[in-house]
N, C-alpha and C. Protein backbone atom coordinates (compact mmCIF):
# COMPACT_ATOMS: atom_id res chain seq x y z
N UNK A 1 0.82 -1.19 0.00
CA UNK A 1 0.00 0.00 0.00
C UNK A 1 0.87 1.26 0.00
N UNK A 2 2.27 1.02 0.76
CA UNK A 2 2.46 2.33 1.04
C UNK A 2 3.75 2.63 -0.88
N UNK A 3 3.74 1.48 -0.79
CA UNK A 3 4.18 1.55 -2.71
C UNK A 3 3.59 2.30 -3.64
N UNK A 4 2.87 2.07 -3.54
CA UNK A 4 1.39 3.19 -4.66
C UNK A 4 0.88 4.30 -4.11
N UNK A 5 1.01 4.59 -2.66
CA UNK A 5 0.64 5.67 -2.23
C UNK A 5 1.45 6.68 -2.24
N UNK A 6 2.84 6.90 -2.00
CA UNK A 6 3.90 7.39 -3.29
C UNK A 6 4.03 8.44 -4.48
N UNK A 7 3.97 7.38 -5.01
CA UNK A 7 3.88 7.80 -6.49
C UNK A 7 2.31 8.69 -6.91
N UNK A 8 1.20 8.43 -6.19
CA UNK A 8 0.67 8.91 -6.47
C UNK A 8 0.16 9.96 -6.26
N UNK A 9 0.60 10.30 -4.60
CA UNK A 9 1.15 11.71 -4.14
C UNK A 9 2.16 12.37 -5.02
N UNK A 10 3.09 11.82 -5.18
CA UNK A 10 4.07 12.67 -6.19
C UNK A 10 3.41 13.41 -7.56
N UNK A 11 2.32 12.48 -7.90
CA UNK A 11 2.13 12.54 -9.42
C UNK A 11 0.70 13.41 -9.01
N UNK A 12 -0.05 13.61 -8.06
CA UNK A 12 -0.86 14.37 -7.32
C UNK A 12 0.03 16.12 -7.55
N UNK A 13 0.90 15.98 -6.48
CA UNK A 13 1.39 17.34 -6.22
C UNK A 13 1.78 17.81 -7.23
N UNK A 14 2.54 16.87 -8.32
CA UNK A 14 3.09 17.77 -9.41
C UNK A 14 2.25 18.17 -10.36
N UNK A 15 0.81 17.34 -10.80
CA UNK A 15 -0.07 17.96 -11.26
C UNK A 15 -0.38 19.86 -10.70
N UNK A 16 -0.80 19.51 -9.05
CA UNK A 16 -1.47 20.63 -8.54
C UNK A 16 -0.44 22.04 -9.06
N UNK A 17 1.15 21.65 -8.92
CA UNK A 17 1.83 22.46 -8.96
C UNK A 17 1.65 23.19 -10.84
N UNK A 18 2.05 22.29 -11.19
CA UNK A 18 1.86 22.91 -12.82
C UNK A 18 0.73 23.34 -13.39
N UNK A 19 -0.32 23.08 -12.70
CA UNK A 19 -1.88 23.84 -12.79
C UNK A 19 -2.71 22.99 -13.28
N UNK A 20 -2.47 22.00 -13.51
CA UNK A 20 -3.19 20.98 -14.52
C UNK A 20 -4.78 20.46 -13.81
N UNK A 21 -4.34 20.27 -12.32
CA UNK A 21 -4.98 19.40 -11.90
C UNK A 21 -6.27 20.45 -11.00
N UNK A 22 -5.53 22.38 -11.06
CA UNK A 22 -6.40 23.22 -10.28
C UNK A 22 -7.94 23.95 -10.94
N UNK A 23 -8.79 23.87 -10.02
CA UNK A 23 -9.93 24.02 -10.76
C UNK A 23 -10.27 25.47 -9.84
N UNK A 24 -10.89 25.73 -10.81
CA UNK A 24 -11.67 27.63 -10.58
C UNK A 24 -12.75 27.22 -10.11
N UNK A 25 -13.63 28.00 -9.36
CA UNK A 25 -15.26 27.87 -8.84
C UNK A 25 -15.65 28.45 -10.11
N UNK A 26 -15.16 29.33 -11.14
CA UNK A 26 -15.98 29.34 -12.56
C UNK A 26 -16.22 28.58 -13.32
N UNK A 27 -14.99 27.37 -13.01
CA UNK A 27 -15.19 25.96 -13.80
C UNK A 27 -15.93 25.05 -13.70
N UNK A 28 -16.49 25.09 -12.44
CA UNK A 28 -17.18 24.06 -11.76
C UNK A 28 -18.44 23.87 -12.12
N UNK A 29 -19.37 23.38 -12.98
CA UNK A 29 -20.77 23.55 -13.08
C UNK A 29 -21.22 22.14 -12.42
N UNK A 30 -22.21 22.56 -11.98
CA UNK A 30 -23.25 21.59 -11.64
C UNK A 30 -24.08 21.00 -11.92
N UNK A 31 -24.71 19.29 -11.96
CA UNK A 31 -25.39 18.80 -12.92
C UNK A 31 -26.69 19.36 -13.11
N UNK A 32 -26.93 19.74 -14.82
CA UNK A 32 -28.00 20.11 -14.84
C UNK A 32 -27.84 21.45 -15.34
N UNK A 33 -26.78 22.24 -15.25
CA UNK A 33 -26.31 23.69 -15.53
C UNK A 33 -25.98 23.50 -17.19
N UNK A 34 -26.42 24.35 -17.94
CA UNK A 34 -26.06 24.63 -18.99
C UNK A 34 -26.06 25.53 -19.43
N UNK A 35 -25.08 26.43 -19.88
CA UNK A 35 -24.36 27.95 -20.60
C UNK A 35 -25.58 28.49 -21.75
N UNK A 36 -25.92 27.64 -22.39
CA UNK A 36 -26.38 27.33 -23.72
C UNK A 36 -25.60 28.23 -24.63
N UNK A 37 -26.05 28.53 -25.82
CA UNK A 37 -25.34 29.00 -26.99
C UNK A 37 -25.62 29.96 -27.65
N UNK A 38 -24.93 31.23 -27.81
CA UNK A 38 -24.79 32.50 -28.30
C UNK A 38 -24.39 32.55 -29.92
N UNK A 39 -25.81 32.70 -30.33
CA UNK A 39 -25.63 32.94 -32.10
C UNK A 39 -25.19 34.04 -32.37
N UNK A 40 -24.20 35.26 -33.44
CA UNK A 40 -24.20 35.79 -33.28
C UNK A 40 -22.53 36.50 -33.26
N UNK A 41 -22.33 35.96 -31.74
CA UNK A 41 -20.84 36.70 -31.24
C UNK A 41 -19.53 36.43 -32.16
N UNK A 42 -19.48 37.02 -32.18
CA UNK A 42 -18.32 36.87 -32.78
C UNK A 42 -17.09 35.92 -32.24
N UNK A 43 -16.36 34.68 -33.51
CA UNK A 43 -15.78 33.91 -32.86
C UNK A 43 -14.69 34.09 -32.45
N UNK A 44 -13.97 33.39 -31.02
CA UNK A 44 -12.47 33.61 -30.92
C UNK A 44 -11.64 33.64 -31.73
N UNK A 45 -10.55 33.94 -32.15
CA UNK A 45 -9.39 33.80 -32.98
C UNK A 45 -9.07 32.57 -32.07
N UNK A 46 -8.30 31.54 -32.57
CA UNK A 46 -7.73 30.06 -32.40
C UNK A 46 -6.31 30.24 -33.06
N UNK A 47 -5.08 30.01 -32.30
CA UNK A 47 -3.77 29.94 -33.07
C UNK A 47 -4.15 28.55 -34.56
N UNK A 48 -2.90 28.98 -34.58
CA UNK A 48 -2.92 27.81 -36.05
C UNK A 48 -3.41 28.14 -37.09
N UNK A 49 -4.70 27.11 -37.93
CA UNK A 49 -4.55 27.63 -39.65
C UNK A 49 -5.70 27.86 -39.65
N UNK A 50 -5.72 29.54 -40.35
CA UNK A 50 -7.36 29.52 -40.23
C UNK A 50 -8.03 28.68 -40.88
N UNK A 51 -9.56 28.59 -40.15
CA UNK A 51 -10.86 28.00 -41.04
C UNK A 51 -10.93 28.72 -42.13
N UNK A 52 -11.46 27.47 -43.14
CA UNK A 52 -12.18 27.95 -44.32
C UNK A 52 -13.73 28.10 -43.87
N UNK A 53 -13.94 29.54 -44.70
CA UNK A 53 -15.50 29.39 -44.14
C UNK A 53 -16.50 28.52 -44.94
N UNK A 54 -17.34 27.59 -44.49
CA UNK A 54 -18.41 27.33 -45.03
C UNK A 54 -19.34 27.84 -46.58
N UNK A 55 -19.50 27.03 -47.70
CA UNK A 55 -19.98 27.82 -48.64
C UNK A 55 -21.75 28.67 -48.42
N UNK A 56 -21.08 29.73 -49.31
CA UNK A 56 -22.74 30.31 -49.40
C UNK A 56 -23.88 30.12 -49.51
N UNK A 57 -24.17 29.08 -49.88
CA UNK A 57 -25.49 28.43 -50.10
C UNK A 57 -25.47 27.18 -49.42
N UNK A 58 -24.69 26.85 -47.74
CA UNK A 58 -24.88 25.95 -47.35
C UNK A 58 -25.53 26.53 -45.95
N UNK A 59 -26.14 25.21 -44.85
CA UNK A 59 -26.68 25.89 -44.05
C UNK A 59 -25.38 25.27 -43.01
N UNK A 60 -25.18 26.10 -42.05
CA UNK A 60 -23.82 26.02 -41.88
C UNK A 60 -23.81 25.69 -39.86
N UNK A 61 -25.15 25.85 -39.38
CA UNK A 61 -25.31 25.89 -38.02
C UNK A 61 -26.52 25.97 -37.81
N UNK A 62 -27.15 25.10 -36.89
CA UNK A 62 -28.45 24.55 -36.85
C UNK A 62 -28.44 24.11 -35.13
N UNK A 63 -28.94 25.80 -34.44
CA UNK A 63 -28.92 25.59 -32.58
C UNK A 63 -29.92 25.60 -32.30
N UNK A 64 -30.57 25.57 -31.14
CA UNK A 64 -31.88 25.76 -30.23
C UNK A 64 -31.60 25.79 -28.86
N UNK A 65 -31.69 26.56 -28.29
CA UNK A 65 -32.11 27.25 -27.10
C UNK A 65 -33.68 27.04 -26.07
N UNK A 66 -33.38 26.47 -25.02
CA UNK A 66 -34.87 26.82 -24.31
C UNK A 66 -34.97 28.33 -23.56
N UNK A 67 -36.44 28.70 -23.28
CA UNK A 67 -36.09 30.03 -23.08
C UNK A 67 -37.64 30.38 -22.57
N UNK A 68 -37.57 30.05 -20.94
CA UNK A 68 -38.94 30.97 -20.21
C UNK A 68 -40.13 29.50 -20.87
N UNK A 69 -39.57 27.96 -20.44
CA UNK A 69 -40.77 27.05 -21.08
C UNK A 69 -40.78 26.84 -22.63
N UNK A 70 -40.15 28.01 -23.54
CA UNK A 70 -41.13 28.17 -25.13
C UNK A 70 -38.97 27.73 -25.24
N UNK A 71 -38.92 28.18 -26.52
CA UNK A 71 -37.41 27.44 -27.47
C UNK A 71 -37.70 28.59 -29.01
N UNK A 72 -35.93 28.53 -28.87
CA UNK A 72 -35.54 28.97 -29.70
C UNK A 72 -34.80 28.03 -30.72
N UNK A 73 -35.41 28.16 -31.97
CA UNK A 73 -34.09 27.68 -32.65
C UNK A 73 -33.81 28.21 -34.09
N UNK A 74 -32.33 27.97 -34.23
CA UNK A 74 -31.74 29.25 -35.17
C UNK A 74 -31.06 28.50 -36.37
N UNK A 75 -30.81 29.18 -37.44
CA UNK A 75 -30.04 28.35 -38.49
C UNK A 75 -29.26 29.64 -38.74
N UNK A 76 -27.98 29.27 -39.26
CA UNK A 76 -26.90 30.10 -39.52
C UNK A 76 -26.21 30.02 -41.08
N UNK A 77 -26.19 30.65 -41.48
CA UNK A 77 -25.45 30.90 -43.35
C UNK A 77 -24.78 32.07 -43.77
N UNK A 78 -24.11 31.82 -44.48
CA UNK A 78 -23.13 32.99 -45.02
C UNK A 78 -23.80 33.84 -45.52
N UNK A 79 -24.69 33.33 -46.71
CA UNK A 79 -26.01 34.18 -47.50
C UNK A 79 -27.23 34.13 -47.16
N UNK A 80 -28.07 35.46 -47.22
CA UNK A 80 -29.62 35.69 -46.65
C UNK A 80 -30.40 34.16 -47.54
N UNK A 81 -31.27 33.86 -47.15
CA UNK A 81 -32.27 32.87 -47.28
C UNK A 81 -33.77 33.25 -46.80
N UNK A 82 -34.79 32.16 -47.11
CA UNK A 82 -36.02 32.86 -46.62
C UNK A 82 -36.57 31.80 -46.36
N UNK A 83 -37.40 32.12 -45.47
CA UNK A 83 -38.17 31.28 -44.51
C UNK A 83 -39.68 30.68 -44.56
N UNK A 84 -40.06 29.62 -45.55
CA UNK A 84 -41.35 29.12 -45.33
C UNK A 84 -41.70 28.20 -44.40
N UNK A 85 -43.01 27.64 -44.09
CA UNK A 85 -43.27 27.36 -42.80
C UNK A 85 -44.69 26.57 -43.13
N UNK A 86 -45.22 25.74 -42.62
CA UNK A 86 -46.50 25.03 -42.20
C UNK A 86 -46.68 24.13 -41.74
N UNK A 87 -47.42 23.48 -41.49
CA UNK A 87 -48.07 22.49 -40.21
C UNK A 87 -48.75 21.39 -40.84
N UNK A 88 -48.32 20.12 -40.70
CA UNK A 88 -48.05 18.88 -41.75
C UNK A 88 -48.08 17.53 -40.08
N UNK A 89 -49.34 16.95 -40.14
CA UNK A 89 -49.51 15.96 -39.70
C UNK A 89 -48.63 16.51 -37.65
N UNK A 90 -49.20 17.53 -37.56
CA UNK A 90 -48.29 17.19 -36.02
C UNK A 90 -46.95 17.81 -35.94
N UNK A 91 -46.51 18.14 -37.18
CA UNK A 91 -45.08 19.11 -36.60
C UNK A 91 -45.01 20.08 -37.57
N UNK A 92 -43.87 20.84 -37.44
CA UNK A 92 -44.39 22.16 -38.41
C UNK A 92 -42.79 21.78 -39.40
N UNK A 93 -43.51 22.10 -40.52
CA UNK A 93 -42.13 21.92 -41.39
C UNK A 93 -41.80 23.46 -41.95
N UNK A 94 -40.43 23.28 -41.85
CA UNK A 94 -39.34 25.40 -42.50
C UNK A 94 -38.82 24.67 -43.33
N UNK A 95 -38.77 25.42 -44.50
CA UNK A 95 -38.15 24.98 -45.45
C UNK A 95 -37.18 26.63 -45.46
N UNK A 96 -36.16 26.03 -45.65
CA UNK A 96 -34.98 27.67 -45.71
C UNK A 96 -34.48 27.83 -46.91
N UNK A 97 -35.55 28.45 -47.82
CA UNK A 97 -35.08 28.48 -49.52
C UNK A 97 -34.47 29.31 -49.43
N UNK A 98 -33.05 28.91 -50.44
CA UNK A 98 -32.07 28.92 -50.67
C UNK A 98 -30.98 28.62 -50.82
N UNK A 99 -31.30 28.23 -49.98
CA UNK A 99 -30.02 26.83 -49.12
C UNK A 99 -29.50 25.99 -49.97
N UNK A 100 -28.75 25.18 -50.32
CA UNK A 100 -28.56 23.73 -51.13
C UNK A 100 -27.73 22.59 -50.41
N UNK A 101 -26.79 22.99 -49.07
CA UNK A 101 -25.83 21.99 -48.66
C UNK A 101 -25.89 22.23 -47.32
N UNK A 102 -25.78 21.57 -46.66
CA UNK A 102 -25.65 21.34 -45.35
C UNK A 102 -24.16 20.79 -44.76
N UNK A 103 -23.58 21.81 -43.87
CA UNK A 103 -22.08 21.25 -43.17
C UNK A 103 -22.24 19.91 -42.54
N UNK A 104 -21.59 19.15 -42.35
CA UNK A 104 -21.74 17.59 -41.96
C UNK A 104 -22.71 17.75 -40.44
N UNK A 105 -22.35 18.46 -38.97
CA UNK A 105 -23.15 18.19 -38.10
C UNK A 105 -24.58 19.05 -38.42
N UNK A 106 -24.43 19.75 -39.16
CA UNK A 106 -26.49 19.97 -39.42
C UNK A 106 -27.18 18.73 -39.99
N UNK A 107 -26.60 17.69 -40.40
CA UNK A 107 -27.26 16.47 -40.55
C UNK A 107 -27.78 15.71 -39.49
N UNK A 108 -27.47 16.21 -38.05
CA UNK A 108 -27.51 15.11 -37.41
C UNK A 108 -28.88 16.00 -36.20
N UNK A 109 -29.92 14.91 -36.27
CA UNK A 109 -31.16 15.94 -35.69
C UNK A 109 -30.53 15.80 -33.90
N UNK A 110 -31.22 17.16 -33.70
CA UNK A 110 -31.25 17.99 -32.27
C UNK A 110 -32.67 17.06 -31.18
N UNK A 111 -31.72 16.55 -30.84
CA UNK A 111 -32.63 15.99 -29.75
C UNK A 111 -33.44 16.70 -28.26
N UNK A 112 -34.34 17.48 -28.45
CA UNK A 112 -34.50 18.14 -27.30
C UNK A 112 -35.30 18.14 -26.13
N UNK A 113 -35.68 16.68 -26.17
CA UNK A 113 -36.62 16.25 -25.34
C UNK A 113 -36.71 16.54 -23.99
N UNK A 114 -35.34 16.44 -23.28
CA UNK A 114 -35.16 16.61 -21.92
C UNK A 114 -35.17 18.46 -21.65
N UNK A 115 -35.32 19.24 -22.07
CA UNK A 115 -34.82 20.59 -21.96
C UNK A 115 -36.38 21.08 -21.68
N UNK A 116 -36.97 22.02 -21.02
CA UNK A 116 -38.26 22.34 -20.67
C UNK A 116 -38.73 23.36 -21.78
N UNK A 117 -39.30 22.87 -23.02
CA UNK A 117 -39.75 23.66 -24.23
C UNK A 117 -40.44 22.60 -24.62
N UNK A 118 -41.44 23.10 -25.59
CA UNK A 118 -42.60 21.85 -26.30
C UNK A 118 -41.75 21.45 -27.51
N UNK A 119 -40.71 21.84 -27.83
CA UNK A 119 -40.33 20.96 -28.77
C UNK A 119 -39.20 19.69 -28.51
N UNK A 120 -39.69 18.28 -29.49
CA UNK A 120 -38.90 17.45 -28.97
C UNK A 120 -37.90 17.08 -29.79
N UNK A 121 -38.13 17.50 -30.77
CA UNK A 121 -37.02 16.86 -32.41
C UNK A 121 -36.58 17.59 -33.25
N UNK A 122 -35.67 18.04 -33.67
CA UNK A 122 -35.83 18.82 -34.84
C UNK A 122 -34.70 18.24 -35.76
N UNK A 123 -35.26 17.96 -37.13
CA UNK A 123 -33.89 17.28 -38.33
C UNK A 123 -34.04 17.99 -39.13
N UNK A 124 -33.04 17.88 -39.88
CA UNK A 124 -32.50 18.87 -41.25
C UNK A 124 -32.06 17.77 -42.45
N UNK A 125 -33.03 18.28 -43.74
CA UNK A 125 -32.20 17.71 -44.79
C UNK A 125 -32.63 18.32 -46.32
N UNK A 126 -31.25 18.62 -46.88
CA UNK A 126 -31.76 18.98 -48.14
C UNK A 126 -32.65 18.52 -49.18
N UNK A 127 -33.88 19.25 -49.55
CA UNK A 127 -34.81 18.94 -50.46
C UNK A 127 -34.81 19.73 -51.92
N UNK A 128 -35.31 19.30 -53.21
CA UNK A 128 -35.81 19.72 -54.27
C UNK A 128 -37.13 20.53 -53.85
N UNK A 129 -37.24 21.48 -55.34
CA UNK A 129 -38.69 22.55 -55.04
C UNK A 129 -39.51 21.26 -55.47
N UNK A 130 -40.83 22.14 -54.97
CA UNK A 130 -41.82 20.88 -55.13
C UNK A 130 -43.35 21.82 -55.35
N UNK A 131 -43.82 21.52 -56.45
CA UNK A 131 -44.76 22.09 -57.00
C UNK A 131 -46.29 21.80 -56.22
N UNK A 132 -47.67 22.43 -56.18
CA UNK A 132 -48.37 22.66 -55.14
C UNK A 132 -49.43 21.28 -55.31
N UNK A 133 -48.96 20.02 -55.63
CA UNK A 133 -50.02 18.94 -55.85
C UNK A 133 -50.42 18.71 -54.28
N UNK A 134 -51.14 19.05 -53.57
CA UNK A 134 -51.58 18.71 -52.33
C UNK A 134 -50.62 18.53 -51.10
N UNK A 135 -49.41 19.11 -51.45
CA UNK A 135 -48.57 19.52 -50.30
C UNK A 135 -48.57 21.18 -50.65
N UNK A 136 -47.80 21.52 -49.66
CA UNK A 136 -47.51 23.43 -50.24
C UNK A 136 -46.25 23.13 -51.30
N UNK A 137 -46.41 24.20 -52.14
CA UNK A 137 -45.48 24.59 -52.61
C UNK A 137 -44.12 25.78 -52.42
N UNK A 138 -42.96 25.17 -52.11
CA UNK A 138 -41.84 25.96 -52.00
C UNK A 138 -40.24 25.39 -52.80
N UNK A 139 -39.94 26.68 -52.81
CA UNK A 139 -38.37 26.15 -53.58
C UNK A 139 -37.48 25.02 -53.21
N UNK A 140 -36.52 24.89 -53.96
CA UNK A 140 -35.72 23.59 -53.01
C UNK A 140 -34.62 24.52 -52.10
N UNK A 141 -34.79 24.14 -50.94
CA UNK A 141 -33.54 24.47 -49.82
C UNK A 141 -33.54 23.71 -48.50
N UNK A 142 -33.42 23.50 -47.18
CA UNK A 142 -33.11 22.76 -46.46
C UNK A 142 -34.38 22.69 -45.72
N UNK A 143 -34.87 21.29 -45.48
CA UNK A 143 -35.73 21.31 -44.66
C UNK A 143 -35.53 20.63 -43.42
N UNK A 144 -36.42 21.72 -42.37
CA UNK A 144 -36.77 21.23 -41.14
C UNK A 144 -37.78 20.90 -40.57
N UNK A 145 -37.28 19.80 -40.13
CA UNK A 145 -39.17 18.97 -39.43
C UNK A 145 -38.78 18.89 -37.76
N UNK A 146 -40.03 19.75 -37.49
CA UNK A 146 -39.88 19.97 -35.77
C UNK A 146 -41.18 19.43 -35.45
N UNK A 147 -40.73 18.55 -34.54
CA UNK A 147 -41.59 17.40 -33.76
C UNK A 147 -41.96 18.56 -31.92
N UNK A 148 -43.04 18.19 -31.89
CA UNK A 148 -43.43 18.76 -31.04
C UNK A 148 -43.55 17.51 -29.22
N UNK A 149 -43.55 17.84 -28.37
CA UNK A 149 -43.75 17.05 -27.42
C UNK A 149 -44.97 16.67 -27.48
N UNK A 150 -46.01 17.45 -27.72
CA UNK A 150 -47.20 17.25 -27.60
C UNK A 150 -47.83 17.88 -28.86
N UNK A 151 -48.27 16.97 -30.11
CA UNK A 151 -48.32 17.08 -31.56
C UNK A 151 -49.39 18.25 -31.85
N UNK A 152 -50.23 18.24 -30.67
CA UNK A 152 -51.52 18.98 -30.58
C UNK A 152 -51.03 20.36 -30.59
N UNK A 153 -49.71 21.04 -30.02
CA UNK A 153 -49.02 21.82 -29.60
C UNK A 153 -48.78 22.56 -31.05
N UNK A 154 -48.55 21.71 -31.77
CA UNK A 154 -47.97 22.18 -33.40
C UNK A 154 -48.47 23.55 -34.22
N UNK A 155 -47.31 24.69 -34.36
CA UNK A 155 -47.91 25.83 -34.78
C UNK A 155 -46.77 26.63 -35.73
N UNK A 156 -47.25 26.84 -36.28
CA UNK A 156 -46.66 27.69 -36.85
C UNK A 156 -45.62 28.56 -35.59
N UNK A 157 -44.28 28.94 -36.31
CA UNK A 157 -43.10 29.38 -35.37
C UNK A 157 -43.19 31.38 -35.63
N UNK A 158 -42.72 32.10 -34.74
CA UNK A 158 -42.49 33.36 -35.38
C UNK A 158 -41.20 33.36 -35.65
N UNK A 159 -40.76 34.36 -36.94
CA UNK A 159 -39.65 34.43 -37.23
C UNK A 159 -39.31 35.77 -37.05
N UNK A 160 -37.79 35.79 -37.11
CA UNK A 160 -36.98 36.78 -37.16
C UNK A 160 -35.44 36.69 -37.83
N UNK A 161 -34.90 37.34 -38.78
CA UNK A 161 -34.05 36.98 -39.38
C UNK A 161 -32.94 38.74 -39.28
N UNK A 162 -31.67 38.02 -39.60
CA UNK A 162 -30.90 39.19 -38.83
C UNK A 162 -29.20 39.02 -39.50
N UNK A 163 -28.63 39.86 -39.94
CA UNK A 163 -27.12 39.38 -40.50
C UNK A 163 -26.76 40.20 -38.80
N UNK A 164 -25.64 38.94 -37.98
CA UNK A 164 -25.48 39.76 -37.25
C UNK A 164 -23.87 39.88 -36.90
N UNK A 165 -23.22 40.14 -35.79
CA UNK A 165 -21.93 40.94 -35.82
C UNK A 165 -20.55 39.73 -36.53
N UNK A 166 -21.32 38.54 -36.69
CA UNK A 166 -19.75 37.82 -37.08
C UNK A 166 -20.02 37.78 -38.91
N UNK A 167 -21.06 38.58 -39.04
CA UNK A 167 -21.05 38.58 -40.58
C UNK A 167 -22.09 37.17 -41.43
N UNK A 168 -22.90 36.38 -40.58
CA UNK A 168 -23.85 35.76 -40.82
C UNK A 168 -24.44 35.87 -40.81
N UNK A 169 -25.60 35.10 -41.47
CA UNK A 169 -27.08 35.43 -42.04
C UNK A 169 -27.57 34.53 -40.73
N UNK A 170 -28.58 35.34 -40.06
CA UNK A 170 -29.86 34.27 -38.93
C UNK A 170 -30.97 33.84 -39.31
N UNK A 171 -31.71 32.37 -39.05
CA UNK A 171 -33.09 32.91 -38.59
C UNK A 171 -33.20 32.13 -37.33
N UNK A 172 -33.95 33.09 -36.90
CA UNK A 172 -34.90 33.09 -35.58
C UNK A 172 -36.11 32.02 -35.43
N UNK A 173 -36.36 31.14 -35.10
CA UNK A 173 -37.31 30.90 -34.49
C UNK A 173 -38.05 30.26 -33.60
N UNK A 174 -39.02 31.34 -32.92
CA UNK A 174 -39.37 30.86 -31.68
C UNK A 174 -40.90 30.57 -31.55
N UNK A 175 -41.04 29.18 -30.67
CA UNK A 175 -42.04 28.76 -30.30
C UNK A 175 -42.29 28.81 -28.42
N UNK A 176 -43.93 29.75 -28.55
CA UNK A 176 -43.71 29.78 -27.07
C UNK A 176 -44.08 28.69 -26.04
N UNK A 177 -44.09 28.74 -24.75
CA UNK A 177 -44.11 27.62 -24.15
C UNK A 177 -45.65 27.08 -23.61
N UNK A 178 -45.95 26.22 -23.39
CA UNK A 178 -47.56 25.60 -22.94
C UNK A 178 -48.25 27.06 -22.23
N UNK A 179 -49.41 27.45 -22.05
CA UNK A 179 -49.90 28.53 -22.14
C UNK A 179 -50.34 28.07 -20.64
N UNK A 180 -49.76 28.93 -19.52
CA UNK A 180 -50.63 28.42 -18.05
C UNK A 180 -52.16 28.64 -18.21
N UNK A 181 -52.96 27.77 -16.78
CA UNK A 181 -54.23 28.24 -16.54
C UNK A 181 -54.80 29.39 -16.66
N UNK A 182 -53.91 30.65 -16.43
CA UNK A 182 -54.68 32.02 -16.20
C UNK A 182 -54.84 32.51 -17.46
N UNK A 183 -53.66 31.81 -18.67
CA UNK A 183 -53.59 32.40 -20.09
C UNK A 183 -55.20 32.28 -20.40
């Protein structure tokens, strides 16, 4: 015992000493704490080689935010795009004409079940335009299908769209949260 206890004091202290092993009370979060994510700010500079940016007609960032019960969620692009929208069996489908490519993690749907907002799903994938035979008609650009927790819930989203300080195109949109008794 006292063999390993040793070395691992040694390898203890010399951590603490070189900083490796010291933690900040800013570092520390607690389960359940989450920062969430700032569309928008402008990104750090990172030593090394810069990024190439993302092409123009791809959709390049695909977040959501909960916020007061209701959720936000945002898509990000180099170039303005536009925003159609309707309500298809229980979830609301955006189609973001313009669009044509998607960066590899906007492929992969946002699971948001556990987070306190009515929405539970949201996926992304590039589509062709599609002419008005008993679906709507809109151009081809990226579509999103947002699953609701409760299908009954399903509404049309408000939008808001915005080029903002890192030189990207936004949209906004937010769905609000279950409406209390007094609503």
């Amino acid at each position: 015992m006292r063999r390993l206890l040793g070395p691992i004091l040694l390898a203890v202290a010399t951590a603490v000493a070189l900083g490796g092993a010291s933690a900040r009370a800013d570092d520390i979060r607690r389960e359940g704490d989450y920062g969430g994510v700032r569309p928008g700010a402008p990104a750090e500079a990172k030593p090394g080689k810069p990024r190439r940016p993302p092409p123009k007609d791809a959709l390049s960032w695909l977040g959501f935010s909960a916020k007061d019960g209701g959720a936000e969620l945002f898509a990000q692009a180099r170039s303005s795009f536009t925003v159609v929208q309707w309500v298809e069996k229980g979830q609301v489908v955006v189609v973001l004409e313009g669009l044509r490519r998607q960066v590899a993690n906007t492929r992969r749907p946002l699971d948001t079940r556990f987070f306190d907002s009515p929405i539970a799903r949201v996926t992304a994938r590039a589509i062709g335009a599609r002419a008005g035979k008993g679906a709507a008609a809109h151009k081809a650009g990226i579509e999103l299908r947002i699953s609701f927790k409760d299908p009954k819930q399903a509404h049309e989203l408000a939008v808001r769209t915005a080029t903002e300080a890192d030189g990207m195109f936004y949209a906004y949109l937010s769905a609000a949260g279950a409406p209390t008794p007094n609503e």
